[in-house]
Protein backbone atom coordinates (compact mmCIF):
# COMPACT_ATOMS: atom_id res chain seq x y z
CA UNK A 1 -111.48 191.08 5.37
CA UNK A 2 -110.54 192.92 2.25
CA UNK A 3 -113.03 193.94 -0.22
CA UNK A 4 -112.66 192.08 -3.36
CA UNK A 5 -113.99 192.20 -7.04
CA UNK A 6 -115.31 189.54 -9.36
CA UNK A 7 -114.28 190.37 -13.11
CA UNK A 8 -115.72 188.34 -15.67
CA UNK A 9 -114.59 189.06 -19.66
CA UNK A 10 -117.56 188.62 -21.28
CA UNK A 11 -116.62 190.06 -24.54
CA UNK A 12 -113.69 189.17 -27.27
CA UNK A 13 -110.82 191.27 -27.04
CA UNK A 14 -109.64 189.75 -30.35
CA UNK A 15 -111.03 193.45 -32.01
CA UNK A 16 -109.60 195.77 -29.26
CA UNK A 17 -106.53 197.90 -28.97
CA UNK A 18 -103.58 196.25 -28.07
CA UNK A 19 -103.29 198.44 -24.78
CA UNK A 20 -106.58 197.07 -23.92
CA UNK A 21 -106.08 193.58 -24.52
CA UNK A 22 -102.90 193.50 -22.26
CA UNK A 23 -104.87 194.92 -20.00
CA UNK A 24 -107.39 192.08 -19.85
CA UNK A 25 -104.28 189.61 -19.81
CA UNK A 26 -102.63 191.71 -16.84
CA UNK A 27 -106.05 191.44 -15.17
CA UNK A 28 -106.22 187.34 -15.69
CA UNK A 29 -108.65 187.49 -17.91
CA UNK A 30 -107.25 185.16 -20.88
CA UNK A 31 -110.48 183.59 -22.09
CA UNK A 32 -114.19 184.28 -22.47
CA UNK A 33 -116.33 183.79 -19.47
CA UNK A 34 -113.40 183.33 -17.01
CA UNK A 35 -113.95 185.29 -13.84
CA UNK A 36 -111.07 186.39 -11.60
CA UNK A 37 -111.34 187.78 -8.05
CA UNK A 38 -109.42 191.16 -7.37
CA UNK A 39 -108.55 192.86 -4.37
CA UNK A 40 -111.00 196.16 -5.00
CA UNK A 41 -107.60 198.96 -5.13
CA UNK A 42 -107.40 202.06 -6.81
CA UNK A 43 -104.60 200.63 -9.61
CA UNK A 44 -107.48 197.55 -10.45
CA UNK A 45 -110.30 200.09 -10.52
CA UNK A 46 -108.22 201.93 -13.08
CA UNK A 47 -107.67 198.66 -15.25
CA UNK A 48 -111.20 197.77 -14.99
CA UNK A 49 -112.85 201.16 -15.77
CA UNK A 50 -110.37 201.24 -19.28
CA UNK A 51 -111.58 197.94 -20.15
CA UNK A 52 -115.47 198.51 -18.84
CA UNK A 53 -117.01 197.78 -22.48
CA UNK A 54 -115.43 193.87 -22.16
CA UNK A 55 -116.14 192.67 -18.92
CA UNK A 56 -118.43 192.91 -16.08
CA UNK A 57 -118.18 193.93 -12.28
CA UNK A 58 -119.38 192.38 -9.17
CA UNK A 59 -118.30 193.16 -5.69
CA UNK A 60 -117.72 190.33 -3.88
């Protein structure tokens, strides 16, 4: 089974950078509180660590 991650926005991106809020959107993230499950990759590791200060990380 592939390893997966659970990404949860748990803060606004109405006050980030542009490049960070399409980020969030690319991710699935369109709302606060809404958690997504990822395959763990290197290209989602990459979104997630530039967006690190709005959501958090579980491994699943």
């Amino acid at each position: 089974m592939a390893k997966t991650l659970k990404i949860t926005l748990v803060k606004s991106t109405i006050g980030a950078i542009p490049k960070h809020r399409a980020t969030a959107i690319a991710l699935g993230l369109t709302k606060m509180q809404k958690t997504v499950e990822q395959q763990d990759n290197v290209a989602i590791r990459g979104m997630v660590n530039q967006i690190s200060h709005l959501v958090n990380v579980e491994e699943a």
